[in-house]
Protein backbone atom coordinates (compact mmCIF):
# COMPACT_ATOMS: atom_id res chain seq x y z
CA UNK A 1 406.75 208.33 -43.98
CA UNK A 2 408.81 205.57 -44.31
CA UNK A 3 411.80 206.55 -42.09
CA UNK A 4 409.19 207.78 -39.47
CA UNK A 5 408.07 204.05 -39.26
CA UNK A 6 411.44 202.96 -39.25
CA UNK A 7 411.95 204.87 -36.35
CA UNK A 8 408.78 203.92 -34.30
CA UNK A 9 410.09 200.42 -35.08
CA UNK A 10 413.06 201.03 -33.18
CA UNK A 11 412.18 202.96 -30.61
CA UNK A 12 409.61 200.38 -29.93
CA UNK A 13 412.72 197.63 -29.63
CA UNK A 14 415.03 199.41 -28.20
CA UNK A 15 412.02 200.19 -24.96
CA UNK A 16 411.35 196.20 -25.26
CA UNK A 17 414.81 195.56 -25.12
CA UNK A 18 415.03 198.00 -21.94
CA UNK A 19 411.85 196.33 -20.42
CA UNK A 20 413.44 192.87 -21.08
CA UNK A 21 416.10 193.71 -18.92
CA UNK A 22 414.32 195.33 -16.26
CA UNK A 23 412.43 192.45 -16.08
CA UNK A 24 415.60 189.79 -16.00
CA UNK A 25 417.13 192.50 -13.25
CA UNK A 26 414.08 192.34 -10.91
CA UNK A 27 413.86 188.44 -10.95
CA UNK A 28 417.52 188.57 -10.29
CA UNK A 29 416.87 190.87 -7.29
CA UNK A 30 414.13 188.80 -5.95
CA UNK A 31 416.00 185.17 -6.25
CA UNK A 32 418.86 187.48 -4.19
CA UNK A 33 415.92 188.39 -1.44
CA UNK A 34 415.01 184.75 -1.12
CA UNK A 35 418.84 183.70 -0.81
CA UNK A 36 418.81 185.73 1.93
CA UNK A 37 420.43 188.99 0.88
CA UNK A 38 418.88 192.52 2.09
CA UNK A 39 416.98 194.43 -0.09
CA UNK A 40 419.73 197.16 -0.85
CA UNK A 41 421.99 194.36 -1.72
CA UNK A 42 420.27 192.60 -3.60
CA UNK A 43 419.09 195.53 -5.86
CA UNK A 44 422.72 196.99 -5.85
CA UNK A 45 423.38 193.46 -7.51
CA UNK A 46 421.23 193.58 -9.96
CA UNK A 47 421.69 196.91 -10.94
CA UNK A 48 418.22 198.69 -9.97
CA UNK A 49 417.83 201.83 -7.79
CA UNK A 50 414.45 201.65 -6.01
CA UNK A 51 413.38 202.22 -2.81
CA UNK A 52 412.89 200.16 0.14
CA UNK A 53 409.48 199.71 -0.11
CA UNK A 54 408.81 199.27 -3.69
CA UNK A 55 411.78 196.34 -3.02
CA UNK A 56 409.33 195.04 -0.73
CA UNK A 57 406.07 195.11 -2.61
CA UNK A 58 407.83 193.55 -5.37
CA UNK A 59 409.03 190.58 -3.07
CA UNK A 60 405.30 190.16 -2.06
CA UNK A 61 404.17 190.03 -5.28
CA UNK A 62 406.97 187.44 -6.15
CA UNK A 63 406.20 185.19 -3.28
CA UNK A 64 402.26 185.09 -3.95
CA UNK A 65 402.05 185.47 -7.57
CA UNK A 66 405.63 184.22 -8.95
CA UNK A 67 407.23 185.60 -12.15
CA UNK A 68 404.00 186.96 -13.32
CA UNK A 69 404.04 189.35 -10.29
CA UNK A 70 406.83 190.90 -11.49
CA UNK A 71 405.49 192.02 -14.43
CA UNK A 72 405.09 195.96 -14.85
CA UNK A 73 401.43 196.46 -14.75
CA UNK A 74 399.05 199.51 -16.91
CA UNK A 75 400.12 202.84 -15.45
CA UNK A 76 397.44 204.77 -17.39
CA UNK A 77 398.40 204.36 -20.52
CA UNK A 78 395.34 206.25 -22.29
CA UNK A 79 394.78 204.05 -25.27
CA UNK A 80 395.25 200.25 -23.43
CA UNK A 81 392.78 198.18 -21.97
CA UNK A 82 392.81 194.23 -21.47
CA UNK A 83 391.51 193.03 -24.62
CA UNK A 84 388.11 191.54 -23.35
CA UNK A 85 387.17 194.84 -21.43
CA UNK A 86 387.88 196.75 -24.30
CA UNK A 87 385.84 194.10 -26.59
CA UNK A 88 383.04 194.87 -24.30
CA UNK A 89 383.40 198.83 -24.31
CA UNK A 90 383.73 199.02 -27.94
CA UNK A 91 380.58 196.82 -28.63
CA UNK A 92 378.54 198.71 -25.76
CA UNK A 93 379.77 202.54 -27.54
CA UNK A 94 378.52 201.29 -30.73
CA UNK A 95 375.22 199.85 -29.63
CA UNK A 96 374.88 203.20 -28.09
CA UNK A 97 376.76 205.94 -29.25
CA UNK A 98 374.67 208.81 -27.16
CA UNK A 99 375.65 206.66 -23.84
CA UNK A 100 377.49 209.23 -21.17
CA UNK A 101 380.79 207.55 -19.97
CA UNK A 102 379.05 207.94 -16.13
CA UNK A 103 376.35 205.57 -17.77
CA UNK A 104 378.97 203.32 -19.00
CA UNK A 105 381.18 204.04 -16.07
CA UNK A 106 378.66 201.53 -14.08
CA UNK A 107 377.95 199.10 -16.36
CA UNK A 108 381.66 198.29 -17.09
CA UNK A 109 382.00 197.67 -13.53
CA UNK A 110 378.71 195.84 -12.99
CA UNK A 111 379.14 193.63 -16.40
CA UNK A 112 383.19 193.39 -15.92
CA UNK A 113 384.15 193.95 -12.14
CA UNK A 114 386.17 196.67 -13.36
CA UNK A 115 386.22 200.22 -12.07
CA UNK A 116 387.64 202.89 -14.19
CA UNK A 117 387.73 206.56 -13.83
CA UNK A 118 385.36 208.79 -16.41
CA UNK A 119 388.35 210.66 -17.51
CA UNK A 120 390.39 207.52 -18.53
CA UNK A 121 387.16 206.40 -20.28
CA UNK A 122 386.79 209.42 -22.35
CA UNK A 123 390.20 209.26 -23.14
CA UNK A 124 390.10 205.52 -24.42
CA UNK A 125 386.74 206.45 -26.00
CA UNK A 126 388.35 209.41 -28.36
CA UNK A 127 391.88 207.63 -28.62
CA UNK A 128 389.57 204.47 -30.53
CA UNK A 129 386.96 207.13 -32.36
CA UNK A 130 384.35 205.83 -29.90
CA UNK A 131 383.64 209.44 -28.23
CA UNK A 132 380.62 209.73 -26.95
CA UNK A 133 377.88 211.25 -29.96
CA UNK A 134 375.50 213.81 -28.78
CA UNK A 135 372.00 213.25 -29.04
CA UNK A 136 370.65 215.09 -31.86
CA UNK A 137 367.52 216.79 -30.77
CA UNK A 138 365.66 219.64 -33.01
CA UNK A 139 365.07 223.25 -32.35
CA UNK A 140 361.68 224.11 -31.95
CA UNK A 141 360.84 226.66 -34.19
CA UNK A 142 360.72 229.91 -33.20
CA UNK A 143 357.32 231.74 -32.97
CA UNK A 144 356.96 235.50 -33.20
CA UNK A 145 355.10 236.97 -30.25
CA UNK A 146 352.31 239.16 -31.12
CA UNK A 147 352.17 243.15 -30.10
C-alpha cells in the first residue's frame, strides 16, 4: 500500500513537472509569434509539434485572455468539475437522490449557465457515490384470480 502511494506521488510530479514545461514552452512559442516569427518557427523553437491551427487558436487565446489562455483546459476528465458547480451538484444529488441526471441536466444549466452532457453527469455522479437512487416503490400484492 505504501509503495503504491509512493508511486501515485510520483507519477503525479513527474506529469506536473511535464505540464510545467508544456506550459513554459507554449508561452515561449507565443512571445516568438508576437516577435514576429511564423508559427512553425516559433514552435520548432520551443520545442512543440502542433499543428498550424492549434498554433493559431493558442495565439488567440494569448492575445485576448493572456497567460491564463494558455492554460490546458478539462478534456473530460470524468471525476473534475470547477469546484462551485460541483458544490452545487453534490448538494442538489443529496437533497434528491431519486433526481434523473436529464432532471438535473437542466437545472445545472439554468442555476449555473453550464451545459453538460448526461453521460459525463452520470459518470461524475458514480465517480463521487452520488449515482442516482431509484425510487423505491412496492409491489402490489398479487391476487389469485378465481376459476
Amino acid at each position: 500500500m505504501f509503495i503504491t502511494k509512493k508511486l501515485e506521488q510520483g507519477v503525479n510530479q513527474k506529469s506536473r513537472m511535464e505540464s510545467e514545461q508544456r506550459q513554459a514552452a507554449k508561452k515561449q512559442m507565443m512571445v516568438l509569434m508576437q516577435e514576429g516569427y511564423s508559427w512553425h518557427e516559433a514552435a520548432s523553437r520551443a520545442g512543440i509539434r502542433i499543428s498550424r491551427s492549434t498554433a493559431y487558436r493558442w495565439f488567440q487565446q494569448f492575445r485576448t485572455r493572456g497567460e491564463g489562455g494558455l492554460h490546458d483546459g478539462r478534456h473530460g476528465h470524468t471525476a473534475k468539475m470547477h469546484q462551485p458547480i460541483q458544490a452545487w451538484l453534490e448538494a442538489r444529488c443529496r437533497e434528491e437522490p431519486t433526481l434523473p441526471s436529464s432532471s438535473l441536466q437542466k437545472e445545472l444549466n439554468a442555476h449555473c449557465g453550464v451545459l453538460v452532457s448526461i453521460t459525463h453527469l452520470n459518470r461524475i455522479r458514480a465517480a463521487h457515490g452520488l449515482a442516482r437512487q431509484s425510487a423505491r416503490v412496492e409491489k402490489k400484492a398479487r391476487t389469485k384470480l378465481s376459476t
